[in-house]
PDB file of N, CA and C in Angstrom:
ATOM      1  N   UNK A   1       7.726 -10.272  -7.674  1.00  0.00           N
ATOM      2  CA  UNK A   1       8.463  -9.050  -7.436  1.00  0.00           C
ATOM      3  C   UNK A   1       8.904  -9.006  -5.975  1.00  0.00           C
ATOM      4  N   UNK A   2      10.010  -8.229  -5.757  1.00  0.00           N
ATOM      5  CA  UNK A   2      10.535  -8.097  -4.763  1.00  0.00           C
ATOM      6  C   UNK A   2      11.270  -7.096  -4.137  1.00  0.00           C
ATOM      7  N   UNK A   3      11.155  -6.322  -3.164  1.00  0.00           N
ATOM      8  CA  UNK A   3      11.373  -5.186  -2.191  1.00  0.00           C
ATOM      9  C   UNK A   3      12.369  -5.552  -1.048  1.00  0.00           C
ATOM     10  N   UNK A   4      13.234  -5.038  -0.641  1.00  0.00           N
ATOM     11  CA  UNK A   4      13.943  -4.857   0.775  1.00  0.00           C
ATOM     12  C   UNK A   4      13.554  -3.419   1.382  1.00  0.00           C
ATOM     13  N   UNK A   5      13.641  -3.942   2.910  1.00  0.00           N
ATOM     14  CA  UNK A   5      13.089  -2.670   3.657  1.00  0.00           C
ATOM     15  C   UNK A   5      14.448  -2.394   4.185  1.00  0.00           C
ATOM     16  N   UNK A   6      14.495  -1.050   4.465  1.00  0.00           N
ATOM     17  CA  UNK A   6      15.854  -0.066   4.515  1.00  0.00           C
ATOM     18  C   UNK A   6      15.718  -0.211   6.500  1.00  0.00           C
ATOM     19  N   UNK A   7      17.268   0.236   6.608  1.00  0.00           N
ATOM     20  CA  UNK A   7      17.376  -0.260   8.323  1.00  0.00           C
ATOM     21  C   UNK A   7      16.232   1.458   8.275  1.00  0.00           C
ATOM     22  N   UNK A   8      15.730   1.825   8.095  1.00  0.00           N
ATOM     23  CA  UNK A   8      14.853   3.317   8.720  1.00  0.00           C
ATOM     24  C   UNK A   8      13.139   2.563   8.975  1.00  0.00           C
ATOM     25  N   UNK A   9      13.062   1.157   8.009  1.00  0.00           N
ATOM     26  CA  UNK A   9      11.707   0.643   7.818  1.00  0.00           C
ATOM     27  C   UNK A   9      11.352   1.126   6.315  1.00  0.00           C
ATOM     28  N   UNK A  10      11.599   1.217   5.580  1.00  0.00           N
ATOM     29  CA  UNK A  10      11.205   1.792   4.188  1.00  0.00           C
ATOM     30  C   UNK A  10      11.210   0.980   3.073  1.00  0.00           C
ATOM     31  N   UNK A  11      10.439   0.638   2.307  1.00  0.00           N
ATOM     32  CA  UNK A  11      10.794  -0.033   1.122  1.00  0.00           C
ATOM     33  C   UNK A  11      10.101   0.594  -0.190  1.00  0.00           C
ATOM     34  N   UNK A  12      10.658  -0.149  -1.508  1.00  0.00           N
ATOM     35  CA  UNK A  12      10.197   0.939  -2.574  1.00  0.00           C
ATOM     36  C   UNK A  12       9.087  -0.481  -3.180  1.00  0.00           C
ATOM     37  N   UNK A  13       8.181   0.305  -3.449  1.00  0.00           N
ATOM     38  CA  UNK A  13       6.843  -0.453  -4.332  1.00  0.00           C
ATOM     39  C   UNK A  13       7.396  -0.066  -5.919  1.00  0.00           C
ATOM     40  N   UNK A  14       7.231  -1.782  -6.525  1.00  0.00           N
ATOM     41  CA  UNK A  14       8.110  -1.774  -7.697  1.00  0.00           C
ATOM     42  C   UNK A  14       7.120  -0.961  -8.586  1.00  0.00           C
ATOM     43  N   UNK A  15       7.566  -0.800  -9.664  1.00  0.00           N
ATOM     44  CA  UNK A  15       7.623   0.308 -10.478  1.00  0.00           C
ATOM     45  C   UNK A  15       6.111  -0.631 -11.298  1.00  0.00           C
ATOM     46  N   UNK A  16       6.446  -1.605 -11.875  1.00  0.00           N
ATOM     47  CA  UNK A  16       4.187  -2.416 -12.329  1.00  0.00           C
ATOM     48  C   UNK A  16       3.560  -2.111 -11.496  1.00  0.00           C
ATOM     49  N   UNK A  17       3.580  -2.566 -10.072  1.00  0.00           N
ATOM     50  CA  UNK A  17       2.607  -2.379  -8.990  1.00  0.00           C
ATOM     51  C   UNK A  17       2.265  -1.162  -8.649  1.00  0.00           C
ATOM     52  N   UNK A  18       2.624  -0.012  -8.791  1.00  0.00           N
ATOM     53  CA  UNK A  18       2.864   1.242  -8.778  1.00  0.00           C
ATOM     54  C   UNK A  18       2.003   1.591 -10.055  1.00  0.00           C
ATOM     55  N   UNK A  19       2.209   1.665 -11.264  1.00  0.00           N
ATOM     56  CA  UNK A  19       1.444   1.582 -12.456  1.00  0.00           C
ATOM     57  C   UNK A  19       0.288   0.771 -12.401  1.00  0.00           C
ATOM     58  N   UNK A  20       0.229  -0.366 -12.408  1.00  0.00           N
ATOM     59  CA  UNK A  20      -1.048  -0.775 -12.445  1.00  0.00           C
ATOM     60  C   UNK A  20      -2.453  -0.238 -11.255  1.00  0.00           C
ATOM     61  N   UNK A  21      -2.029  -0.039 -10.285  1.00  0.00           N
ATOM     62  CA  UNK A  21      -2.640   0.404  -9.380  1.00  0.00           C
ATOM     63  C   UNK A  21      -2.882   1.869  -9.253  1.00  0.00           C
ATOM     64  N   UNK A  22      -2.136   2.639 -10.015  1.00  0.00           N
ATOM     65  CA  UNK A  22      -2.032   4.420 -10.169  1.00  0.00           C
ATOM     66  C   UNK A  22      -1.563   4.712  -8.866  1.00  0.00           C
ATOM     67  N   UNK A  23      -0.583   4.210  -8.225  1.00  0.00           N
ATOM     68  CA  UNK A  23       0.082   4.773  -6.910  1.00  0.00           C
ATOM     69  C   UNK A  23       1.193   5.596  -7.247  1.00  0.00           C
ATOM     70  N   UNK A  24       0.591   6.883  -6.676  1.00  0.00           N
ATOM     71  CA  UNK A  24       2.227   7.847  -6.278  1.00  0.00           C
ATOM     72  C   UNK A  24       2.573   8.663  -5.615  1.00  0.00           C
ATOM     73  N   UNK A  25       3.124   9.386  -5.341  1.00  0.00           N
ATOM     74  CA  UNK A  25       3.377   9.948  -4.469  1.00  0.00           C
ATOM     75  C   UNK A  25       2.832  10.493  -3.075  1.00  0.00           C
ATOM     76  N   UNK A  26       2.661  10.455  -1.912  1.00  0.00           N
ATOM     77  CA  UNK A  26       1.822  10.586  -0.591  1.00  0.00           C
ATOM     78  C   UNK A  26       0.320  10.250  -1.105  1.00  0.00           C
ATOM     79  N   UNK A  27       0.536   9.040  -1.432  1.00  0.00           N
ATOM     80  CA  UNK A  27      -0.463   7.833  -1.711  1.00  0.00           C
ATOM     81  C   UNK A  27      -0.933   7.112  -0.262  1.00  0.00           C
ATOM     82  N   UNK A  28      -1.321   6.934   0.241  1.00  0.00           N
ATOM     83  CA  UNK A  28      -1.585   6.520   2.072  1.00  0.00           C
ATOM     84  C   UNK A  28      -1.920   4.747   1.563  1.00  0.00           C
ATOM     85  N   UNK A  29      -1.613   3.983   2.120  1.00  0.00           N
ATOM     86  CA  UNK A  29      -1.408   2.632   2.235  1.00  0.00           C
ATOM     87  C   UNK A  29      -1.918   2.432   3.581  1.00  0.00           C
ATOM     88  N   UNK A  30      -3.312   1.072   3.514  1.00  0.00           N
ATOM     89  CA  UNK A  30      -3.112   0.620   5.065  1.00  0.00           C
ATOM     90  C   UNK A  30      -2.703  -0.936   4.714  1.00  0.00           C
ATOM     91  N   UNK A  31      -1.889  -1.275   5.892  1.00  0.00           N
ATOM     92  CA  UNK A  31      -1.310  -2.795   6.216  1.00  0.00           C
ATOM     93  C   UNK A  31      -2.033  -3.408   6.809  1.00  0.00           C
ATOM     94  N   UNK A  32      -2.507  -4.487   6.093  1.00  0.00           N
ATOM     95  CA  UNK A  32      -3.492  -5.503   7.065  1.00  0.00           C
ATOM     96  C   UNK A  32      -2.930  -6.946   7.333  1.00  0.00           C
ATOM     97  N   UNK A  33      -2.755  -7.440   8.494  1.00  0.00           N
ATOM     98  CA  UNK A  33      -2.382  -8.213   9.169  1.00  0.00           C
ATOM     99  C   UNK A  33      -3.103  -9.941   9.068  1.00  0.00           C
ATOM    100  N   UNK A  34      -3.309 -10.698   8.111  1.00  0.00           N
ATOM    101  CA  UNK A  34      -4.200 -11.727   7.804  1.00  0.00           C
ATOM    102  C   UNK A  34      -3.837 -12.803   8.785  1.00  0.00           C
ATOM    103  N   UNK A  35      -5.177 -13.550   9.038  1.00  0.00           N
ATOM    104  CA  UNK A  35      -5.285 -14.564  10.531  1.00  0.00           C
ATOM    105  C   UNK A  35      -3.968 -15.681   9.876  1.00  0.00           C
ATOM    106  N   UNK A  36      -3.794 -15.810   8.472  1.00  0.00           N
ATOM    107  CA  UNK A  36      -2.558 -17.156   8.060  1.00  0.00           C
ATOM    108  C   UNK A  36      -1.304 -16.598   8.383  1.00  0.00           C
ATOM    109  N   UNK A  37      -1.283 -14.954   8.725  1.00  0.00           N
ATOM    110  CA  UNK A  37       0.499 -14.637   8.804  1.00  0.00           C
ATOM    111  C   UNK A  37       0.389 -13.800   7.576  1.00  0.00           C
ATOM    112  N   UNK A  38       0.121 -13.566   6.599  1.00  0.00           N
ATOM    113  CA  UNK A  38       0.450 -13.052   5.404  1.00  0.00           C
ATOM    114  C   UNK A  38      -0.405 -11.422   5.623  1.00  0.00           C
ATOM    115  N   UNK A  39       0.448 -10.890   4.878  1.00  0.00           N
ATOM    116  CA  UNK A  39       0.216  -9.066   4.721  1.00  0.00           C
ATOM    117  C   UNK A  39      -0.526  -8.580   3.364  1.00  0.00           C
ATOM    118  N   UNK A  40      -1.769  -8.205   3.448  1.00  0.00           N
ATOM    119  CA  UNK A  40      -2.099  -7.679   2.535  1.00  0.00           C
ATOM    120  C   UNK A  40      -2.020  -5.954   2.514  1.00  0.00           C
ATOM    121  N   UNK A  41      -2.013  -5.475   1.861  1.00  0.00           N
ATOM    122  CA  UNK A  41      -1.641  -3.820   1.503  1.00  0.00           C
ATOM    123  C   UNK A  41      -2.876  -3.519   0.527  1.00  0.00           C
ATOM    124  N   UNK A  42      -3.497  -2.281   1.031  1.00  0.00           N
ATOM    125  CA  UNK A  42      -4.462  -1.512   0.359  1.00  0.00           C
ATOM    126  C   UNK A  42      -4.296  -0.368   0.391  1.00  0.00           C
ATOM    127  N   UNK A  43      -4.396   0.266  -1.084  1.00  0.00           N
ATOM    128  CA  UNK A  43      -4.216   1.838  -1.075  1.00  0.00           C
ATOM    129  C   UNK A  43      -5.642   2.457  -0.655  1.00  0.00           C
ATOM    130  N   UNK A  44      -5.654   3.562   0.275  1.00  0.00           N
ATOM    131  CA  UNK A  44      -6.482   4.486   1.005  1.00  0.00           C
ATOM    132  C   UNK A  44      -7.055   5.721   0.050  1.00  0.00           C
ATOM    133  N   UNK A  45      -7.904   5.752  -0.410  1.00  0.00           N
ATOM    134  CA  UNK A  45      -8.524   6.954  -1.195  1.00  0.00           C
ATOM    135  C   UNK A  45      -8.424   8.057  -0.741  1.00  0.00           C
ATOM    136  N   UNK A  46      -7.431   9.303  -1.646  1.00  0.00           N
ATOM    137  CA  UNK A  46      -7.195  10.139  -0.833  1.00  0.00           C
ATOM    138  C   UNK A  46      -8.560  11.077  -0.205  1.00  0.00           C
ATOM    139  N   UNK A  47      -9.491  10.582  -0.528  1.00  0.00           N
ATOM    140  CA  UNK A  47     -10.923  11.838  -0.381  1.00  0.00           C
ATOM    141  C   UNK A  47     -11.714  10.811   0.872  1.00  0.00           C
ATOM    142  N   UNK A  48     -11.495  11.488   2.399  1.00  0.00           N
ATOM    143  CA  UNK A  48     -12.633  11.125   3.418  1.00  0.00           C
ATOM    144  C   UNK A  48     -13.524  10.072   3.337  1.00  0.00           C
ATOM    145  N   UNK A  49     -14.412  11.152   2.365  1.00  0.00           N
ATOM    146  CA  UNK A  49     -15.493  10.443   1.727  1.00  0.00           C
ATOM    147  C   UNK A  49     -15.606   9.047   1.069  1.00  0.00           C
ATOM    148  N   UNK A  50     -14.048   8.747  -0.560  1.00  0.00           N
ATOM    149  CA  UNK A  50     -14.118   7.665  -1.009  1.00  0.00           C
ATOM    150  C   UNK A  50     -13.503   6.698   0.153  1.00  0.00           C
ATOM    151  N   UNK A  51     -13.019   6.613   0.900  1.00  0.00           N
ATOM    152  CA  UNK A  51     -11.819   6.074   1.876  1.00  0.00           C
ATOM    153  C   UNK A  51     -13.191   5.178   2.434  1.00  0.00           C
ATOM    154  N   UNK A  52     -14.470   6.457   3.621  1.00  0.00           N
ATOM    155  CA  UNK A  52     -15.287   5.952   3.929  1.00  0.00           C
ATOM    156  C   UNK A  52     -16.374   4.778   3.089  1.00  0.00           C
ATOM    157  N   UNK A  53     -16.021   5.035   1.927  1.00  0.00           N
ATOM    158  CA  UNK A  53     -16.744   4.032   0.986  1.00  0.00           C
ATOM    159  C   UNK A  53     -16.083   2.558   0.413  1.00  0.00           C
ATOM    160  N   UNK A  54     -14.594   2.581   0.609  1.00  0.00           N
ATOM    161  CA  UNK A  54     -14.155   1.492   0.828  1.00  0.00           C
ATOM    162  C   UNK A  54     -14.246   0.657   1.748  1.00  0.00           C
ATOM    163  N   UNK A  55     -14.147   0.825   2.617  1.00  0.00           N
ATOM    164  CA  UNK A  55     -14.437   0.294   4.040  1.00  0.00           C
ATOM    165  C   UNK A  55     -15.519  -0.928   4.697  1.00  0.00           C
TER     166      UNK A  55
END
């Protein structure tokens, strides 16, 4: 699958990845930066608490 980011920085998360994962709307995403170059993306639990338990 595949995304373009908009000249503002924006891109849309395709519509499976979105479903399979239950992402929607002011869903918080953190970007992680991997030592090979490559980007992994993790969705942030919206509750303090579960967020702190991912971690």
């Amino acid at each position: 699958m595949r995304s373009t980011i908009t000249s503002r920085g924006q891109t849309v998360i395709p519509a499976a990845i979105r479903e399979r994962f239950a992402l929607g709307p002011s869903q918080r995403l953190e970007w992680l930066v991997e030592a090979d170059g490559s980007i992994r993306v993790i969705p942030v639990a919206a509750s303090p608490i579960e967020a702190s338990l991912d971690a």
